[in-house]
N, C-alpha and C. Protein backbone atom coordinates (compact mmCIF):
# COMPACT_ATOMS: atom_id res chain seq x y z
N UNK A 1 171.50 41.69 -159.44
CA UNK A 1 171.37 43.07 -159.02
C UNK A 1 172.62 43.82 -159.48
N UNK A 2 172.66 45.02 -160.44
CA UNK A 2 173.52 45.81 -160.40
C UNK A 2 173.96 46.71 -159.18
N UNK A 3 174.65 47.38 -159.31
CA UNK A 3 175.23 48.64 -158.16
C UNK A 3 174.50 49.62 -157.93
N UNK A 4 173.49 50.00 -158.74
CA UNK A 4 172.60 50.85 -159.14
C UNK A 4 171.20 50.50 -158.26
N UNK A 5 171.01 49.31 -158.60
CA UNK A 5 169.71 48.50 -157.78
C UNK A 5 170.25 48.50 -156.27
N UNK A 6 171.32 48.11 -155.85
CA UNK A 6 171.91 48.02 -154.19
C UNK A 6 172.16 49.32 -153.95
N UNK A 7 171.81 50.63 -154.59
CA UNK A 7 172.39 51.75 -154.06
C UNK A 7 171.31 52.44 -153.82
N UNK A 8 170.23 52.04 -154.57
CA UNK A 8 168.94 52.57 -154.75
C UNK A 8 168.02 51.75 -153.74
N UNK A 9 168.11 51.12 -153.16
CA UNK A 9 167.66 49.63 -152.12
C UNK A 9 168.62 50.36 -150.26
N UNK A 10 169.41 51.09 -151.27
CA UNK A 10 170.53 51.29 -149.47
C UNK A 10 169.45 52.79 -149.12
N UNK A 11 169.34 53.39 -149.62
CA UNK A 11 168.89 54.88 -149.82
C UNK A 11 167.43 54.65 -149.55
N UNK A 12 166.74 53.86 -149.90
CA UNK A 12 165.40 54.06 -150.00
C UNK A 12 164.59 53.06 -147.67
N UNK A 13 165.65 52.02 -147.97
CA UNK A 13 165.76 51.50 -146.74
C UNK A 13 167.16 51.22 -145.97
N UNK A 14 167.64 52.60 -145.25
CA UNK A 14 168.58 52.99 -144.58
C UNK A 14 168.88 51.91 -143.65
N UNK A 15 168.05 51.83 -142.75
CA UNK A 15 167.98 50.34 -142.12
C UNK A 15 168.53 49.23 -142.47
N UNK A 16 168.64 48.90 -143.31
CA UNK A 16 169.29 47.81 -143.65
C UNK A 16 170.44 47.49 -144.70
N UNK A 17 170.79 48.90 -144.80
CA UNK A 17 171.86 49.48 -146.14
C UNK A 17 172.78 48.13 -146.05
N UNK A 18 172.99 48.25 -144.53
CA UNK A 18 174.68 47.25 -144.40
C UNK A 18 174.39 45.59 -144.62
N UNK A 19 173.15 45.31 -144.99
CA UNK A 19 172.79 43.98 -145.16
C UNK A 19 172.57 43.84 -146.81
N UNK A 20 172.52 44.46 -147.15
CA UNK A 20 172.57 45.04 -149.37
C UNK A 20 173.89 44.43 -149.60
N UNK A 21 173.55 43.60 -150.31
CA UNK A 21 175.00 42.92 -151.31
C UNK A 21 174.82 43.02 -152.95
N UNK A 22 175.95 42.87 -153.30
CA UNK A 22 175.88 42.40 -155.02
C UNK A 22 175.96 40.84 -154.67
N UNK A 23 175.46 40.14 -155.51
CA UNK A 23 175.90 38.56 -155.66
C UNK A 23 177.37 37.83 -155.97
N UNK A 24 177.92 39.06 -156.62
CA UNK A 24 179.19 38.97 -156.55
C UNK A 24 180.26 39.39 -155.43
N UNK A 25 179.78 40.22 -154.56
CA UNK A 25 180.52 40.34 -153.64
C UNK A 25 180.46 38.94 -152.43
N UNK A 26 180.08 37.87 -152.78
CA UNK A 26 179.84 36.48 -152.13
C UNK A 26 180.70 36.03 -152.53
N UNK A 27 182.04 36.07 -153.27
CA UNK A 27 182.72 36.20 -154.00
C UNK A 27 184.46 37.10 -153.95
N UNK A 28 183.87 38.02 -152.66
CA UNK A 28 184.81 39.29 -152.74
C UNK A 28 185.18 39.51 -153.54
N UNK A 29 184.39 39.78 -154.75
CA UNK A 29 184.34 40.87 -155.87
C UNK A 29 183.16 42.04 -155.84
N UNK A 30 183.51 42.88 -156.84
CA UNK A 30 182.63 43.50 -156.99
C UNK A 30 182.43 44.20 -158.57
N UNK A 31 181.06 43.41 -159.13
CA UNK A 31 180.64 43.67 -160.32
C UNK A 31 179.46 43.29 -160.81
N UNK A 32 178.87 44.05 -161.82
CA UNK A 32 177.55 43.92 -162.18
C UNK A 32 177.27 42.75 -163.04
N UNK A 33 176.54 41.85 -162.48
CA UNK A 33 176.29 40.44 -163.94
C UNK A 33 175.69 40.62 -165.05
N UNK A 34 175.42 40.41 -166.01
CA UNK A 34 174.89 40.63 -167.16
C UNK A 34 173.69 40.24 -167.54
N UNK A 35 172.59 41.39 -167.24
CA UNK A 35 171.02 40.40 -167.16
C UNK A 35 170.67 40.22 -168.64
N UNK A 36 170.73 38.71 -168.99
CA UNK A 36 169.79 38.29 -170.33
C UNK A 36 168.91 38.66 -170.98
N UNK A 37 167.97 38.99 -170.55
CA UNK A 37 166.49 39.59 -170.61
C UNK A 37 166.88 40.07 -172.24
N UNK A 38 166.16 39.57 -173.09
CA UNK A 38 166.00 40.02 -174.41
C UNK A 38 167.45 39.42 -174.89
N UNK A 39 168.30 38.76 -175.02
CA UNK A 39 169.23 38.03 -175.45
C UNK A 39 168.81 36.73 -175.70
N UNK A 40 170.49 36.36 -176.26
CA UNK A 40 170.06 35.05 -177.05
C UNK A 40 170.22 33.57 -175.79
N UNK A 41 169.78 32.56 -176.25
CA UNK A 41 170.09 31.00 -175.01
C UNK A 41 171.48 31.11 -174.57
N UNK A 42 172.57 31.67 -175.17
CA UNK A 42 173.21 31.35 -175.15
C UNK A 42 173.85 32.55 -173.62
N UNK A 43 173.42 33.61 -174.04
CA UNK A 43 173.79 34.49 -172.49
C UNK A 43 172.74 34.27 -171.72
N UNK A 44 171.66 33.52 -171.62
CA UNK A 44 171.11 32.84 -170.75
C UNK A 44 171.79 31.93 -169.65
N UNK A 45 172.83 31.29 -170.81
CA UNK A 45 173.43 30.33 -169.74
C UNK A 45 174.46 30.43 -169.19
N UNK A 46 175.17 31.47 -170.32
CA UNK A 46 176.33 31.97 -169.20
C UNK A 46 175.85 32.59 -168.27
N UNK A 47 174.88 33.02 -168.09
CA UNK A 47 174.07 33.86 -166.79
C UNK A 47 174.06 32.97 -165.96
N UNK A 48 173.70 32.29 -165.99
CA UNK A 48 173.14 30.80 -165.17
C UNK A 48 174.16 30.25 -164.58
N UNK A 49 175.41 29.58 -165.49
CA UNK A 49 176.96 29.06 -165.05
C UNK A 49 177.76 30.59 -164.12
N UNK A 50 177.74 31.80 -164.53
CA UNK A 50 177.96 32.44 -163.52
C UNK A 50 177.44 32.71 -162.22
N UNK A 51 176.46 32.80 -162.23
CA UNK A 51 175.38 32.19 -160.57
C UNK A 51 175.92 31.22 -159.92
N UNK A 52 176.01 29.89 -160.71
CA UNK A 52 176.18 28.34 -160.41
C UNK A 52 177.43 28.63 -159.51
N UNK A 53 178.56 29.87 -160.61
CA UNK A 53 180.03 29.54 -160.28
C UNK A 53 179.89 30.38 -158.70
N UNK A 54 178.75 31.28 -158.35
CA UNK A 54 179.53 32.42 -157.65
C UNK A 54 178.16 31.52 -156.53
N UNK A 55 177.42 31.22 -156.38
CA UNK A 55 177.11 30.27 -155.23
C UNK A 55 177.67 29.29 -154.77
N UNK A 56 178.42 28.21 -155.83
CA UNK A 56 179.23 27.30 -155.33
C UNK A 56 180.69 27.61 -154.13
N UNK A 57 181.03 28.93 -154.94
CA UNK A 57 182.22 29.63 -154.43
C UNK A 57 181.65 30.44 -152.90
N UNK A 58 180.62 31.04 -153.19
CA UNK A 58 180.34 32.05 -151.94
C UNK A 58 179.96 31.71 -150.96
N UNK A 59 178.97 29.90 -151.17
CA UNK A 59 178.03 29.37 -150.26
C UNK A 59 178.31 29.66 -148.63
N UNK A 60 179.31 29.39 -148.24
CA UNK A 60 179.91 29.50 -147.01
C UNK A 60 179.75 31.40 -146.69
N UNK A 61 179.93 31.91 -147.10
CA UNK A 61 179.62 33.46 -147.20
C UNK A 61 178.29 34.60 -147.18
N UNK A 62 177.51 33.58 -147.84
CA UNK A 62 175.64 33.86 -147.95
C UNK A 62 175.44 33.11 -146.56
N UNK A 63 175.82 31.93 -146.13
CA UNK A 63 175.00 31.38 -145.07
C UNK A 63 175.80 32.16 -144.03
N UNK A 64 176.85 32.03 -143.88
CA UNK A 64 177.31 33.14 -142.32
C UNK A 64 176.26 34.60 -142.58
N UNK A 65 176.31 35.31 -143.58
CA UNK A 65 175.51 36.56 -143.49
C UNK A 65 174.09 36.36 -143.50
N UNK A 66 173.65 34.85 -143.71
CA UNK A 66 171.71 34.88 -143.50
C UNK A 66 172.01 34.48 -141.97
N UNK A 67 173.00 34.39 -141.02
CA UNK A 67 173.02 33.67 -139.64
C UNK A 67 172.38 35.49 -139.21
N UNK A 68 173.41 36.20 -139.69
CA UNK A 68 174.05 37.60 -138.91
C UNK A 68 172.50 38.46 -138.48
């Protein structure tokens, strides 16, 4: 999800604005990942190893906020 998609997701369902994350903010960052779509295998997988890296790192962070 870009910033664009979570801003457009906060606006459209107010309700739940404060539960809208980037995947990177699991992470305490904040930035847009780079969707593959029409690229080559190769930013496929850095797509993929960046996920890998920012779930491994956030896990503890996604599960306290699916408790909340």
């Amino acid at each position: 999800m870009e910033d664009g998609h979570k801003e457009a997701i906060s606006i459209e369902f107010p309700e739940i604005a404060n539960r809208v994350y980037l995947i990177s903010e699991m992470v305490d960052e904040i930035y847009n990942i780079h969707d593959p779509i029409g690229g080559t295998i190769d930013e496929f997988e850095l797509t993929a190893q960046e996920f890998d890296s920012i779930f491994d790192r956030g896990f503890n962070k996604i599960e306290a906020l699916a408790r909340d």
